[in-house]
Protein backbone atom coordinates (compact mmCIF):
# COMPACT_ATOMS: atom_id res chain seq x y z
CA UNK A 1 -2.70 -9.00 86.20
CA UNK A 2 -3.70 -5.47 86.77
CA UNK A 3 -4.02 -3.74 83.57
CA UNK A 4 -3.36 -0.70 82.49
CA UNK A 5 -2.97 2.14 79.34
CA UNK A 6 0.16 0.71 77.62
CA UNK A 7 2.99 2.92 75.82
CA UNK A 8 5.33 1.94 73.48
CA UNK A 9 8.66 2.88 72.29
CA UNK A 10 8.25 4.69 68.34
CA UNK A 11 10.59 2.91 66.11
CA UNK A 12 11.78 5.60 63.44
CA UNK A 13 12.10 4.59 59.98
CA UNK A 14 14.52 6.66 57.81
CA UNK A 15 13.23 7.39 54.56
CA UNK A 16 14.59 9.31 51.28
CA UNK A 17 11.67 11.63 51.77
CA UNK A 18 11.71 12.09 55.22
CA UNK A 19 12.28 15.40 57.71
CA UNK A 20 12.61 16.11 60.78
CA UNK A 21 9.09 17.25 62.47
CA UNK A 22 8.82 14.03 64.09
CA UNK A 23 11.14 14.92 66.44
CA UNK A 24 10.46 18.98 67.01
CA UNK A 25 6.68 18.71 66.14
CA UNK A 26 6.16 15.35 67.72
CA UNK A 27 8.88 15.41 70.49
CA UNK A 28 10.82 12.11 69.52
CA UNK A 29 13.99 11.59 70.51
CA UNK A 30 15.44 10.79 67.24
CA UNK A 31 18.97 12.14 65.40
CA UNK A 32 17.89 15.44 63.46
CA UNK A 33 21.06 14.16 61.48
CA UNK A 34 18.28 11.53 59.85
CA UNK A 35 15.75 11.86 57.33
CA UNK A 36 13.19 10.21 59.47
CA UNK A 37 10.15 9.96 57.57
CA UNK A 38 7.40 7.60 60.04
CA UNK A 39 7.48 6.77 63.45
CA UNK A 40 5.70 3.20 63.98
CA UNK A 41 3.84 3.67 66.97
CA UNK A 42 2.05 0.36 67.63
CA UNK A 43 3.28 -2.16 65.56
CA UNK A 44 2.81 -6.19 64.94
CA UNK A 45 4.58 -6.25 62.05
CA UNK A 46 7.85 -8.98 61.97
CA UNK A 47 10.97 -7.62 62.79
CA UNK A 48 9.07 -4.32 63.89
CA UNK A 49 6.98 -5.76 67.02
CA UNK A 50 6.76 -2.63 69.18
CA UNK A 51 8.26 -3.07 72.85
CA UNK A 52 6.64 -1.90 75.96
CA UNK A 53 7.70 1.64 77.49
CA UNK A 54 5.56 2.29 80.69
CA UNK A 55 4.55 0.06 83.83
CA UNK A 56 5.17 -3.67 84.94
CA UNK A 57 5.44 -4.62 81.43
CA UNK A 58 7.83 -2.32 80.00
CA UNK A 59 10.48 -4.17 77.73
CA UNK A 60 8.36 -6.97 76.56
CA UNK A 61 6.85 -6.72 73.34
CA UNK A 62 3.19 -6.63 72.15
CA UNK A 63 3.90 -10.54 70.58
CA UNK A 64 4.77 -11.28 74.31
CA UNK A 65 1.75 -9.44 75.29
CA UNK A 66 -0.87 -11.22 72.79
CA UNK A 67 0.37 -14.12 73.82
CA UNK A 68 0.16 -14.04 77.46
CA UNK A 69 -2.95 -12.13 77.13
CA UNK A 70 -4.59 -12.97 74.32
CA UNK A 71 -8.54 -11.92 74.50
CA UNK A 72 -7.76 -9.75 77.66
CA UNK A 73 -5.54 -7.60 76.03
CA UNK A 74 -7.04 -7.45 72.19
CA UNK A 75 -11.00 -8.14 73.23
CA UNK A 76 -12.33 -11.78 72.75
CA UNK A 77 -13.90 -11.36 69.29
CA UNK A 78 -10.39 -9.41 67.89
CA UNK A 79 -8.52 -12.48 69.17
CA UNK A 80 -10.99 -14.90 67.25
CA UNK A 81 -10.88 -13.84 64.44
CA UNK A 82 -6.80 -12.59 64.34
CA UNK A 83 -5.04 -14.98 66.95
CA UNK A 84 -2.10 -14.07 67.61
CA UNK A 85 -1.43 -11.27 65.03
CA UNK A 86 -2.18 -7.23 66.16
CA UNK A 87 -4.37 -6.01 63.40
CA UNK A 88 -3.66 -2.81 63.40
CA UNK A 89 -0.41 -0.36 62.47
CA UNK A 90 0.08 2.83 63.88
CA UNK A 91 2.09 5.67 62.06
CA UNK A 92 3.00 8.90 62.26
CA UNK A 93 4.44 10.03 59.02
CA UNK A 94 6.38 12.97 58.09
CA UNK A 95 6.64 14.09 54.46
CA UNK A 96 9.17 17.01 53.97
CA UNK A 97 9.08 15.83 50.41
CA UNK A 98 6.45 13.67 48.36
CA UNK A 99 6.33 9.95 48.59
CA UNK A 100 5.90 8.09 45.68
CA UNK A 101 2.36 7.51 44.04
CA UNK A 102 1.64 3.89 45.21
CA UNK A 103 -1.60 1.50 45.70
CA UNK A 104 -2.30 -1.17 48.13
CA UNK A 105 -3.64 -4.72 47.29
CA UNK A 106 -6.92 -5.76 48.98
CA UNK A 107 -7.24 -8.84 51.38
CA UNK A 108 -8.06 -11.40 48.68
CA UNK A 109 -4.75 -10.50 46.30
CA UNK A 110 -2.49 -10.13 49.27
CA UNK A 111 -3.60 -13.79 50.19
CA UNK A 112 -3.08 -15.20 47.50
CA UNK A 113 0.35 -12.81 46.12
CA UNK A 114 2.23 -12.46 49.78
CA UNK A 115 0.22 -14.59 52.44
CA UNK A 116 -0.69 -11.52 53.83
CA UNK A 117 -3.72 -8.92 54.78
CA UNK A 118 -4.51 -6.42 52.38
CA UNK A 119 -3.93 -2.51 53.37
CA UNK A 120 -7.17 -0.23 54.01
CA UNK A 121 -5.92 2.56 56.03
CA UNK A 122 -6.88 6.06 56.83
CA UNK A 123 -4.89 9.46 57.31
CA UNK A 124 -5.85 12.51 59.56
CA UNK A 125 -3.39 15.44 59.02
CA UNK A 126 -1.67 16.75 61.76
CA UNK A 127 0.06 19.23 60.18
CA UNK A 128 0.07 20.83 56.09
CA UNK A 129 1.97 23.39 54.84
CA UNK A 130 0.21 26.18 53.12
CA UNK A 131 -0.13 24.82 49.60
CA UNK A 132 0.54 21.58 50.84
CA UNK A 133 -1.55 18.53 48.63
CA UNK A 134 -2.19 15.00 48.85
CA UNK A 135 -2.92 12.54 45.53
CA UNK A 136 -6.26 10.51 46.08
CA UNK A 137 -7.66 8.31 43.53
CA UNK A 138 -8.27 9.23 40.11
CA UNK A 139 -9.73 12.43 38.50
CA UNK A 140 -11.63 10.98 36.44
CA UNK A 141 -13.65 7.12 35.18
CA UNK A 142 -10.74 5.18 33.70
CA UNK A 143 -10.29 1.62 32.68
CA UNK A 144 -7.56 -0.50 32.84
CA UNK A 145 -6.65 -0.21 29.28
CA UNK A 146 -7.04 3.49 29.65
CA UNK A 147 -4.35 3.66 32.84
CA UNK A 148 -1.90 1.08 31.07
CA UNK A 149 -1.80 3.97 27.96
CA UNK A 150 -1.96 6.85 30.15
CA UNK A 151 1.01 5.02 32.62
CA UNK A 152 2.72 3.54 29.21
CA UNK A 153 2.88 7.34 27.84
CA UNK A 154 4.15 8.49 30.55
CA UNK A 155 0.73 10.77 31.59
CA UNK A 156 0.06 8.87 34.52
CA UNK A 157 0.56 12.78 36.81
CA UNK A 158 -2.27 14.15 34.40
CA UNK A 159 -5.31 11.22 35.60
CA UNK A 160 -4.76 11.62 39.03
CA UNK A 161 -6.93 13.56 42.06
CA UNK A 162 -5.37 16.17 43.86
CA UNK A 163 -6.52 17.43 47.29
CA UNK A 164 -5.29 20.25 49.01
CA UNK A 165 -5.15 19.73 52.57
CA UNK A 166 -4.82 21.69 55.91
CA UNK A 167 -4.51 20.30 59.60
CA UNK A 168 -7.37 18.71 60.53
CA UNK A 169 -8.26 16.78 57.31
CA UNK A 170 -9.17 13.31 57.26
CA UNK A 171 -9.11 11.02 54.59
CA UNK A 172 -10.06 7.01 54.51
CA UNK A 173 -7.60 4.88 51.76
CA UNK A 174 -9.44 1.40 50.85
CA UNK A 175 -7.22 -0.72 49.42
CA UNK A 176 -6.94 -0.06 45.62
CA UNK A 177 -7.02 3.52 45.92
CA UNK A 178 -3.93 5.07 44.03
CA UNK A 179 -2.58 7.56 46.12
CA UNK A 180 0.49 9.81 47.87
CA UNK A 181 1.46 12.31 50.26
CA UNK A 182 2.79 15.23 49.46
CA UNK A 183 5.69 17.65 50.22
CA UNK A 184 5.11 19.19 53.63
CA UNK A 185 2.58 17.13 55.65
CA UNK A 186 2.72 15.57 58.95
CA UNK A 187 -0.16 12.70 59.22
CA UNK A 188 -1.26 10.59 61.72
CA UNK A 189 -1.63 6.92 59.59
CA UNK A 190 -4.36 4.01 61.09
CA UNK A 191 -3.77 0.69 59.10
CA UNK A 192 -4.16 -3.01 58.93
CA UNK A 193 -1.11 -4.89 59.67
CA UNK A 194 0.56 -4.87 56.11
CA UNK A 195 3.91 -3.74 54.86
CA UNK A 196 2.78 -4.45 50.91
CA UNK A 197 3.29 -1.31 48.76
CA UNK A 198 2.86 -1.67 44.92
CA UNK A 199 5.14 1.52 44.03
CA UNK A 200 3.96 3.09 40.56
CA UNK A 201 5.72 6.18 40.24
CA UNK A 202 8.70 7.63 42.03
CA UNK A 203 9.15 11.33 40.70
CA UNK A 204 12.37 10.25 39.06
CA UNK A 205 14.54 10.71 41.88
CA UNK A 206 17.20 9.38 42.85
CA UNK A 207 18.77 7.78 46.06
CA UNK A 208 22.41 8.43 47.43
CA UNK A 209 23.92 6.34 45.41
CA UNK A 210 22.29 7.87 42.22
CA UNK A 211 19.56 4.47 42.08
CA UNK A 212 16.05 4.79 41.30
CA UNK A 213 13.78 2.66 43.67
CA UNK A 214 12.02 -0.14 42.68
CA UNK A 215 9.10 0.31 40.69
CA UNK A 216 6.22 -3.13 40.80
CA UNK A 217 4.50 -2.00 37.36
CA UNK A 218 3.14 -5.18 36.78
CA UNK A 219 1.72 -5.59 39.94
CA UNK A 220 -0.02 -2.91 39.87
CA UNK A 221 -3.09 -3.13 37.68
CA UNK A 222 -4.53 -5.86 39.03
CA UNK A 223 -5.30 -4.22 42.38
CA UNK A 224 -5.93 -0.67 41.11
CA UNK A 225 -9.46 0.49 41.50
CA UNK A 226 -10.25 2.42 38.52
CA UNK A 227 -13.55 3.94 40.17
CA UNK A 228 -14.10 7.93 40.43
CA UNK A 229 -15.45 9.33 43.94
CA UNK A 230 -16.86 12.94 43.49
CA UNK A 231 -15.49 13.47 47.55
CA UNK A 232 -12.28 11.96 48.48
CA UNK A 233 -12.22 13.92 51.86
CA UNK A 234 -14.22 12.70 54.80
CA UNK A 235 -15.99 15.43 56.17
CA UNK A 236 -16.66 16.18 59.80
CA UNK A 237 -17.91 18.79 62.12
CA UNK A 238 -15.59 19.86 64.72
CA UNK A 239 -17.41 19.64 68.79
CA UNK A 240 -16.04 19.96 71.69
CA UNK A 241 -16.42 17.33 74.71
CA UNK A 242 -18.23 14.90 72.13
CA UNK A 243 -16.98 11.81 69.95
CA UNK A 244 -16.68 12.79 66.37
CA UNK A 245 -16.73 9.79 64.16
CA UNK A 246 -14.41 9.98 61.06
CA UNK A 247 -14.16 6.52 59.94
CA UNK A 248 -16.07 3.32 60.20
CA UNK A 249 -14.96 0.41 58.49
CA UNK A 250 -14.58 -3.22 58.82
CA UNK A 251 -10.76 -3.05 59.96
CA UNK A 252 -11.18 -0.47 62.29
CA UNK A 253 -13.21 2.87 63.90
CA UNK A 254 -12.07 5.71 64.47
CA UNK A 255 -13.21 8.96 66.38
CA UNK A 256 -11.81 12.27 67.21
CA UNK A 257 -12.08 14.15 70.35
CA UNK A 258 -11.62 17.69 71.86
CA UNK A 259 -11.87 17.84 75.30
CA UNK A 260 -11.90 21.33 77.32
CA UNK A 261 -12.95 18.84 80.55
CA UNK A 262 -13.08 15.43 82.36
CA UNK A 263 -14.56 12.70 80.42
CA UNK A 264 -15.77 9.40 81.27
CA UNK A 265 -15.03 6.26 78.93
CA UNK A 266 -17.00 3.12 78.91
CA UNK A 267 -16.08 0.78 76.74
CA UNK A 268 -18.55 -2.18 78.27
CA UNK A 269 -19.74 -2.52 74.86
CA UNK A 270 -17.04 -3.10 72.95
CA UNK A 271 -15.10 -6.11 72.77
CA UNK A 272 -11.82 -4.56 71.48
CA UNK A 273 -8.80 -2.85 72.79
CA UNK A 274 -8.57 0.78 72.17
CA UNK A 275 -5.49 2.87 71.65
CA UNK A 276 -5.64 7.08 71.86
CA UNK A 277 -3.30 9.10 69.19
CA UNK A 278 -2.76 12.24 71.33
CA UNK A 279 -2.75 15.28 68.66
CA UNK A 280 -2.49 18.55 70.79
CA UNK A 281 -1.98 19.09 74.17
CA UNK A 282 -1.62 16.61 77.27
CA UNK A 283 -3.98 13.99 78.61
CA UNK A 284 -4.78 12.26 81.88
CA UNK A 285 -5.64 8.95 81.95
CA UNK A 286 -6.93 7.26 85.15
CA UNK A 287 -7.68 3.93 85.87
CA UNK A 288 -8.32 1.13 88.09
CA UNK A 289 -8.48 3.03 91.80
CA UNK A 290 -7.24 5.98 90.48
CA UNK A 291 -3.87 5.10 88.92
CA UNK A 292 -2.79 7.58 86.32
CA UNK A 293 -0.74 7.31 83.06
CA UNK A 294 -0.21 10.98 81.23
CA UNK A 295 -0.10 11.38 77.73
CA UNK A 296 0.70 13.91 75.87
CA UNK A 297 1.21 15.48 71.78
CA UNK A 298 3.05 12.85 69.68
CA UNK A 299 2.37 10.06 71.79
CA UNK A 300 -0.26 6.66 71.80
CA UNK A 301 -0.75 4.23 74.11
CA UNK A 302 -3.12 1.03 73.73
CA UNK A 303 -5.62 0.64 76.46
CA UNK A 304 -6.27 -3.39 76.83
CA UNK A 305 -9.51 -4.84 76.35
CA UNK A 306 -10.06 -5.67 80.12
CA UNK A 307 -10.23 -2.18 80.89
CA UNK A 308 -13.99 -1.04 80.51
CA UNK A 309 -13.95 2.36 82.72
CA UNK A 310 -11.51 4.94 82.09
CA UNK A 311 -11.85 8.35 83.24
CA UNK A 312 -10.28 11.15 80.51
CA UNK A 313 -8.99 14.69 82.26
CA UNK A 314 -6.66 17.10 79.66
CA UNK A 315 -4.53 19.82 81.00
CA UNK A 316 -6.14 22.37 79.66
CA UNK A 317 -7.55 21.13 76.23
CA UNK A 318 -6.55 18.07 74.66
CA UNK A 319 -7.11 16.35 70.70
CA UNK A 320 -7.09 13.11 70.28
CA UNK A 321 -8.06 9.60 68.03
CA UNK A 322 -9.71 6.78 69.65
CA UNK A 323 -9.28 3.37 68.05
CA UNK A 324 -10.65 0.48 68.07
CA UNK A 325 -11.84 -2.32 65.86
């Protein structure tokens, strides 16, 4: 099998807080009739596998993929430890109005609660509108008597950390950090493989039919972490034609890149596969004897763990994320 960079078909996901800049900031084909609030780029996630859009392998699904592949496509060590399951989720997410303030549980209560992997995950933000914010942790020491009164009296808005944000702001969500986006941001989401959200407070609203949403109040204090960071956002400086790092952890890596040039990828010492988040502009990919896949703003592709070499050429300038566990 000769492999090659991998796209996907996005599978929208209509939301009560969702817009539309997935479609005219991201160029998705998706209804502007529908409040679509994420796009799941590359997804293993049941009944949401992600199906191939490009190449010899276009309309089989990543399952179909792993399992043909296995340690070509994910790297040897990825496959090892996760088998057949992709460890990663992909998002885009577009908030035209706030989610709800929710928390994630970590590995060890999402075993033993759901059977599942916990949910570290990071955002980088695409887009912000001018007094745009995002809720991170807490604004102060608390314990969990302290949030039960604070929750129970209904203060729960008045503990919590707010950052405003602008495009280009990165921010890294272990799991037990309370947090939410905000009204009027466009992020691009990295995540383990989880679909377990403890929702804690929905803003009141209502859906169409005039129901509140679920609320999971008492699942919620046992995987809160009650800690106070003095800096929430990761900080980076921007370079051009260089790897920035933004995150490091043990689910996944991620860099950033702006590239005014060709750039040449070796990813001999890594055993993982890699996929690209393409921010801004458009982006050549060649590989193999010079076989090409483009990709441009709004779009990811997953580049297997058999390819090592890859040589990187924008039209004109290009952002992107690099991933990889």
């Amino acid at each position: 099998m000769q492999f090659y960079p991998i796209k996907f078909n996005p599978i929208p996901k209509e939301t009560i807080w969702g817009g539309n800049k997935l479609s005219y900031q991201l160029n998705k084909s998706f209804s502007p009739n529908l409040k679509i609030g994420e796009s799941w780029e590359v997804s293993g996630v049941k009944n949401n596998i992600s199906i191939v859009a490009n190449g010899p392998l276009q309309g089989l699904s990543l399952q179909a993929l792993i399992d043909q592949f296995k340690g070509q496509l994910l790297g040897e060590k990825v496959f090892s430890k996760f088998g057949n399951e992709f460890p990663l989720l992909i998002k885009f997410i577009d908030a035209k109005d706030a989610l709800s303030i929710q928390v994630h549980p970590d590995d060890e209560l999402a075993k033993q609660r759901h059977n599942s992997q916990g949910k570290t995950e990071m955002w980088y933000v695409v887009d912000a509108g001018f007094d745009s914010e995002l809720i991170l942790g807490f604004n102060q020491v608390l314990t969990q008597e302290q949030y039960l009164k604070k929750f129970e009296e209904g203060q729960i808005k008045n503990i919590l950390n707010r950052e405003k944000v602008k495009k280009g702001d990165c921010f890294f969500i272990p799991a037990g950090r309370i947090h939410a986006i905000g009204k009027d941001i466009l992020v691009a989401e990295i995540q383990q493989t989880s679909d377990i959200t403890y929702r804690i407070y929905d803003w009141d609203r209502k859906d169409a039919d005039g129901n509140s949403r679920e609320l999971h109040t008492e699942l919620v204090p046992a995987a809160t972490d009650y800690s106070f960071e003095e800096e929430y956002a990761t900080r980076y400086n921007e370079k051009l034609d260089e790897s920035i790092g933004l995150v490091a952890c043990n689910y996944f890596k991620t860099n950033k890149w702006h590239i005014s040039k060709r750039v040449e990828m070796d990813y001999s010492s890594i055993d993982s596969f890699v996929i690209y988040i393409c921010l801004e502009g458009e982006l050549v990919i060649e590989y193999a004897k010079g076989e090409k896949v483009l990709i441009a703003k709004g779009e990811s592709v997953l580049i297997p763990a058999a390819l090592k070499e890859l040589r990187l050429t924008p039209w004109g300038k290009a952002e992107f994320l690099e991933v990889y566990i």
